[in-house]
Protein backbone atom coordinates (compact mmCIF):
# COMPACT_ATOMS: atom_id res chain seq x y z
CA UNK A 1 51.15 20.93 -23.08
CA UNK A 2 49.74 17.45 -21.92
CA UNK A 3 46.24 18.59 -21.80
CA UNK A 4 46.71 21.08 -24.74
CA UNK A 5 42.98 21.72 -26.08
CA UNK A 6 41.36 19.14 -23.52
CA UNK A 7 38.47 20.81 -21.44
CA UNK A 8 38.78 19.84 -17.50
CA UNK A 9 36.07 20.50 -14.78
CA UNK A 10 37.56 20.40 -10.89
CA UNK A 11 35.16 20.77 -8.03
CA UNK A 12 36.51 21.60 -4.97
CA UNK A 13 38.71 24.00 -6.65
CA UNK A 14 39.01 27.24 -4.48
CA UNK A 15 41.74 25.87 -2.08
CA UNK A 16 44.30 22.72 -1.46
CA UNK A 17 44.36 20.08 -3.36
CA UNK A 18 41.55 21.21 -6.33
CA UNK A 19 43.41 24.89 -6.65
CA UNK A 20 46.73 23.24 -6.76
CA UNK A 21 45.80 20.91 -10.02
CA UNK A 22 43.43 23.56 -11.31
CA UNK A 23 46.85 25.40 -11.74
CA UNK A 24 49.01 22.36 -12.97
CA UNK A 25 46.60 21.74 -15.75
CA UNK A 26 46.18 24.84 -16.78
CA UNK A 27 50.14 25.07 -17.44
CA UNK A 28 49.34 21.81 -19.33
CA UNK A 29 47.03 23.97 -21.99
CA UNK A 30 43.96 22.31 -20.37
CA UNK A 31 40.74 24.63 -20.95
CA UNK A 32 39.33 24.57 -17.24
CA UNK A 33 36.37 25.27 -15.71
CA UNK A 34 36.30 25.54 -12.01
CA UNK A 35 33.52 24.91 -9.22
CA UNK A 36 33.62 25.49 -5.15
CA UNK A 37 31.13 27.19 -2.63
CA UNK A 38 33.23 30.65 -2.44
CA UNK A 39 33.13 32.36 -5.49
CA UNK A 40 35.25 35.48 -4.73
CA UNK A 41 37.97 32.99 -3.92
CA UNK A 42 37.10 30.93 -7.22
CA UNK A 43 37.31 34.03 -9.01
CA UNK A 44 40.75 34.94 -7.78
CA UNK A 45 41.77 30.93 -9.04
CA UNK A 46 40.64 31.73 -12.25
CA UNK A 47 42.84 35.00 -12.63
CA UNK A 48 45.77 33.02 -11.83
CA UNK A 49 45.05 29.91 -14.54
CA UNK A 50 44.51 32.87 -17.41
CA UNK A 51 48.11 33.81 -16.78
CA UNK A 52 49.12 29.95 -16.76
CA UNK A 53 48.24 28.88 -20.05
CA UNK A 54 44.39 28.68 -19.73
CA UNK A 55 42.88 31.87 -21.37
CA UNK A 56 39.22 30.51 -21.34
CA UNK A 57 38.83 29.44 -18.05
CA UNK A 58 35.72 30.08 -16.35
CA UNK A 59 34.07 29.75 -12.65
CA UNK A 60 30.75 27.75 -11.87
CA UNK A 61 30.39 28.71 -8.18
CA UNK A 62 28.27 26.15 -6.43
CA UNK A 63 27.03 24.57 -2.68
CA UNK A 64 27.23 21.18 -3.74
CA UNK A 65 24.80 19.99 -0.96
CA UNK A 66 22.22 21.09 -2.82
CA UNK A 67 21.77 18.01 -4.29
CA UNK A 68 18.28 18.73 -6.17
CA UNK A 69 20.16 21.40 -8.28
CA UNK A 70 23.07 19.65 -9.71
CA UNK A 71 21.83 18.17 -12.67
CA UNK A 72 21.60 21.93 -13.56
CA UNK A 73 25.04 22.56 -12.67
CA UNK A 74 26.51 19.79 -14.95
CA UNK A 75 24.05 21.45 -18.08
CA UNK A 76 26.05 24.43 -17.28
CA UNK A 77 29.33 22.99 -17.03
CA UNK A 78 28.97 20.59 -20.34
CA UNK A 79 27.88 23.67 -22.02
CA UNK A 80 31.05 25.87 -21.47
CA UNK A 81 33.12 24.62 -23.76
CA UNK A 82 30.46 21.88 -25.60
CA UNK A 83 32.54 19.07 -23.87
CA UNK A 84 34.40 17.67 -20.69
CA UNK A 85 37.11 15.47 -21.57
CA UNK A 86 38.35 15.42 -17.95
CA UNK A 87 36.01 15.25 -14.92
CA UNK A 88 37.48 15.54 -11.30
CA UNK A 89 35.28 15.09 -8.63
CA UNK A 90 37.62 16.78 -5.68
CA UNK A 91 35.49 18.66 -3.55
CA UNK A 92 35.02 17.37 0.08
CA UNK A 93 34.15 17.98 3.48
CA UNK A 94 35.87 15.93 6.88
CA UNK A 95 34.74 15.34 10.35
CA UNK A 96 36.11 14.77 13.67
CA UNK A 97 33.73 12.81 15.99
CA UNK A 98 33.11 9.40 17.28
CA UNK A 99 30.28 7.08 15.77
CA UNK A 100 28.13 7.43 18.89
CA UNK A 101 28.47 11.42 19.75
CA UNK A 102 28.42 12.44 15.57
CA UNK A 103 24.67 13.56 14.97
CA UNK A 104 23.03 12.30 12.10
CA UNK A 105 22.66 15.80 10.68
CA UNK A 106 26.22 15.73 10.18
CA UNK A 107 26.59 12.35 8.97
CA UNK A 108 23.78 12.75 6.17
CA UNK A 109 25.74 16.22 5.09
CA UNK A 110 28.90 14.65 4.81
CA UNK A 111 27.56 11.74 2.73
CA UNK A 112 25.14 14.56 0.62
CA UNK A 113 28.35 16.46 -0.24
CA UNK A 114 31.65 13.64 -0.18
CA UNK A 115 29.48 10.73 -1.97
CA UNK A 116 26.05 11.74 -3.49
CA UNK A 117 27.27 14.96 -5.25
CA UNK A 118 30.22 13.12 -6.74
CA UNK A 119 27.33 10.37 -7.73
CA UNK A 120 24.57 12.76 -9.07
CA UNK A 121 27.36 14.67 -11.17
CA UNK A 122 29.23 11.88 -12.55
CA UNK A 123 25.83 10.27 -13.49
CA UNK A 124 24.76 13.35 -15.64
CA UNK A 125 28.43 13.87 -16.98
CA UNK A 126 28.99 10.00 -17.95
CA UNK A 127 26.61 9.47 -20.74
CA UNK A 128 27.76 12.83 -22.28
CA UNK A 129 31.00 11.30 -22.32
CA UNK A 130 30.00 7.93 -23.44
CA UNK A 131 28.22 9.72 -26.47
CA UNK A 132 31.18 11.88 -27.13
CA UNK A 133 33.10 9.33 -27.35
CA UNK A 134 34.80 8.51 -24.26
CA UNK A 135 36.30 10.49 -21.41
CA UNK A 136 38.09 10.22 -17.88
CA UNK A 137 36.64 10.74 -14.13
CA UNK A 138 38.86 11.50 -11.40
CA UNK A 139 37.38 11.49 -8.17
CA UNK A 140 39.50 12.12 -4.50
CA UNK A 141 38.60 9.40 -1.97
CA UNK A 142 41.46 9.28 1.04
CA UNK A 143 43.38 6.71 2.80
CA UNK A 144 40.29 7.00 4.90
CA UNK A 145 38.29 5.12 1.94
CA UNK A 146 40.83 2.21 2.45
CA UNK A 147 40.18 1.50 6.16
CA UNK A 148 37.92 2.53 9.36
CA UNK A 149 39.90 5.51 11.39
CA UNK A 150 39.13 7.02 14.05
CA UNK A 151 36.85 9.88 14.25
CA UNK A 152 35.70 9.51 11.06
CA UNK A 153 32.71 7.51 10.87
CA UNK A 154 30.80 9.59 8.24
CA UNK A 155 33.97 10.48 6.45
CA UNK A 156 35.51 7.36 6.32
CA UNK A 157 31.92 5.92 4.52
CA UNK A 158 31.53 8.28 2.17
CA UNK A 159 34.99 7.66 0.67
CA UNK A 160 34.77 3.50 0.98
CA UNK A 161 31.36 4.03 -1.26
CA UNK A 162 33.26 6.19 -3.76
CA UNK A 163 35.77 3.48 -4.33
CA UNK A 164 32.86 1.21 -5.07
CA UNK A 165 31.11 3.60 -7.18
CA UNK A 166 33.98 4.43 -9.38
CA UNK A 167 35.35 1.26 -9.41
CA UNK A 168 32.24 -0.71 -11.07
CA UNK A 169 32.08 3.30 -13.74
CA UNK A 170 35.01 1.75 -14.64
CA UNK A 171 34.11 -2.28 -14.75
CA UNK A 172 31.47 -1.16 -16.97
CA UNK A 173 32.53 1.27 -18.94
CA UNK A 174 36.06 0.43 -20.00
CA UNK A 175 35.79 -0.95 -23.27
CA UNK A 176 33.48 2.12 -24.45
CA UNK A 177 36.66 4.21 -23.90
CA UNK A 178 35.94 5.64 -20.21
CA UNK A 179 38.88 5.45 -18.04
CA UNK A 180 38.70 6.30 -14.04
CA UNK A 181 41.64 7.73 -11.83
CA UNK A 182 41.32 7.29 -7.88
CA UNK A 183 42.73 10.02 -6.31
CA UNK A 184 43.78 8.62 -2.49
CA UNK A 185 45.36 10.88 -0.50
CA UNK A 186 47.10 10.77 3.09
CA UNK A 187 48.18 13.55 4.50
CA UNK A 188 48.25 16.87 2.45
CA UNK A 189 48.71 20.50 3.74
CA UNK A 190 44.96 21.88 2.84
CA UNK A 191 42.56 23.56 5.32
CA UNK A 192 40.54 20.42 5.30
CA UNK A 193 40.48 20.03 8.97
CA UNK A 194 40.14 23.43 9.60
CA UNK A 195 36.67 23.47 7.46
CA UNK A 196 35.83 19.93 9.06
CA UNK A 197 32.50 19.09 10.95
CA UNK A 198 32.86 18.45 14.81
CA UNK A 199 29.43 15.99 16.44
CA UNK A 200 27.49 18.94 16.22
CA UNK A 201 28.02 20.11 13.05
CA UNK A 202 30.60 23.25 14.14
CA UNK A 203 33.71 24.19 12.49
CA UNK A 204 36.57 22.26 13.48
CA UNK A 205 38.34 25.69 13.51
CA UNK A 206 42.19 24.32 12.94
CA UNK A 207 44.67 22.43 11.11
CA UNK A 208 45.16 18.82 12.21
CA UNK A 209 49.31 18.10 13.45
CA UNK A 210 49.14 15.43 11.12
CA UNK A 211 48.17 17.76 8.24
CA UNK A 212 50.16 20.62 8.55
CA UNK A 213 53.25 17.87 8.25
CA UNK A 214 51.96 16.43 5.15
CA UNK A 215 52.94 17.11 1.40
CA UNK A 216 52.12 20.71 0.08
CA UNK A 217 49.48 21.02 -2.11
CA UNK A 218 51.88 21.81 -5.34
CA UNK A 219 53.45 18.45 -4.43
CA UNK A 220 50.05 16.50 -4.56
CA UNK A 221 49.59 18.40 -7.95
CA UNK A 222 52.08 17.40 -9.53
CA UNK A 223 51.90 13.30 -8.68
CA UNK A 224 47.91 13.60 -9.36
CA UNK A 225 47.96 15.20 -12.76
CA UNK A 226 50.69 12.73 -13.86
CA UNK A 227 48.75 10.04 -12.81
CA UNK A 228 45.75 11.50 -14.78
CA UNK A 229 47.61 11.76 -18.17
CA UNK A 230 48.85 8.53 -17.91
CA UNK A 231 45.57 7.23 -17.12
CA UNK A 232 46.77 5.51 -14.13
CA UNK A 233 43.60 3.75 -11.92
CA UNK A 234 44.89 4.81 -8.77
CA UNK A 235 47.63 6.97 -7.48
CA UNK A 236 48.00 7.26 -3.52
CA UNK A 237 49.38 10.95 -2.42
CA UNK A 238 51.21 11.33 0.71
CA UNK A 239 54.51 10.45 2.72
CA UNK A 240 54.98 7.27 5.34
CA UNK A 241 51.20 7.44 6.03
CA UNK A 242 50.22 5.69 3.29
CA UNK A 243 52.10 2.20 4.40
CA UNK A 244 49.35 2.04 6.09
CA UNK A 245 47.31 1.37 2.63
CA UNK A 246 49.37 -1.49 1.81
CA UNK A 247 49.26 -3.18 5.25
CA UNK A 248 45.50 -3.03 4.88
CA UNK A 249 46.22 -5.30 1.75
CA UNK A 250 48.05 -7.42 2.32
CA UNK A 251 47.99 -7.58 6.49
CA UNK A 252 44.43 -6.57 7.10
CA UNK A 253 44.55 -8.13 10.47
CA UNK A 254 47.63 -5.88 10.84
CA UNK A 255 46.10 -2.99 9.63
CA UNK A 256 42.88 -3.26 12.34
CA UNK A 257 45.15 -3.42 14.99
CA UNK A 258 47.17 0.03 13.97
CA UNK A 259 44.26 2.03 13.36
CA UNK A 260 42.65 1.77 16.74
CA UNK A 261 46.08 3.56 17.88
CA UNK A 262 46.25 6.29 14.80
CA UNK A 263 45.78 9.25 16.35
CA UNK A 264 43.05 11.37 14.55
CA UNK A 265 44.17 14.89 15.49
């Protein structure tokens, strides 16, 4: 019971990656409250983490692109239990289009719900936490956040700013006991490409090659709440993929050169 008595808040929590941990921690005792755009599927989440081990957990159903009402969802979220002691940012949205043909409809939607929701919510959550105390913020970024790649112009900037964003949270915030865990994954087995925005803004309709052969979403779980009870800064989730992190490192020259031959699809 890691997270025995500890109150956690996952967006992005109806499917993949955000269901997955939403169950892990609730094994762990955690007391969880869970947010995503489609609440008969959040509902169904919630069912399953009462069985786990987390008899108070409770749904917050929520389009996170509307940006002008989330101060309002954090209220409600703080107010559940009268604490967060674990924040994840998870929810996201991809896109498959090149810089020139991607409209900037799409663009500004991506950024509205992969950087400025995570932004607007952590901002309202942090000083709760700093007067409480202290807490932790998790937030899911991508390899994607670690170098350009094709297709993904909007994508790909919305997770390099999250890095920055979380990264100076946690510059400035250390010593008053808030710690920060960057969640980057490769390739997991979610429907994120199937719920991905094409140039136009339409459904991308179906699962990438590359992500039906990544890790499930119980194996992500597992490596990403780990990483949060240790209190680990970053953890990278994936298989062979992410080599392609530490070539950006330390071979950045390297890394340019590879990308422009990933393929996207």
């Amino acid at each position: 019971m890691k997270f025995g008595n500890k109150v956690v808040w996952i967006t992005g929590a109806s499917s993949g990656i955000g269901e997955a941990t939403a169950y892990r921690f609730a094994q762990e005792g955690a007391k969880l409250i869970v947010t995503a755009l489609e609440a008969d599927l959040l509902d169904k989440v919630v069912e399953k983490c009462k069985t786990l081990g987390s008899p108070d957990a409770c749904a917050l159903p929520f389009d996170l692109s509307q940006l002008d009402q989330l101060d309002s969802l954090a209220e409600r979220a703080w107010n559940a239990f009268g604490r967060i002691d674990v924040f994840y940012n998870n929810a996201g949205i991809s896109q498959r289009g090149t810089t020139v043909e991607t409209e900037m409809r799409v663009i500004r939607k991506v950024m509205d719900i992969d950087y400025y929701a995570p932004v607007i919510l952590t901002k309202n959550i942090l000083p709760r936490m700093l007067a409480n105390g202290g807490g932790q913020l998790v937030v899911t970024t991508s390899i994607a956040g670690c170098f350009g790649f094709p297709m993904r112009c909007a994508y790909s900037s919305a997770k390099h700013a999250l890095y920055g964003f979380f990264e100076t949270v946690q510059a400035e915030y250390y010593n008053q006991n808030i710690r920060v865990t960057i969640v980057c994954p490769g390739r997991v087995q979610t429907n994120i490409s199937v719920y991905a925005l094409e140039k136009d803004g339409k459904r991308h309709g179906k699962m990438d090659a590359g992500q039906a052969g990544g890790v499930t979403p119980q194996q992500a779980a597992n490596k990403i709440v780990r990483a949060v009870y240790r209190k680990r800064r970053e953890v990278l989730v994936g298989r062979k993929e992410l080599l392609m992190a530490y070539i950006k490192r330390f071979f950045p020259g390297l890394c340019a050169i590879l990308a422009r031959k990933v393929k996207s699809m």
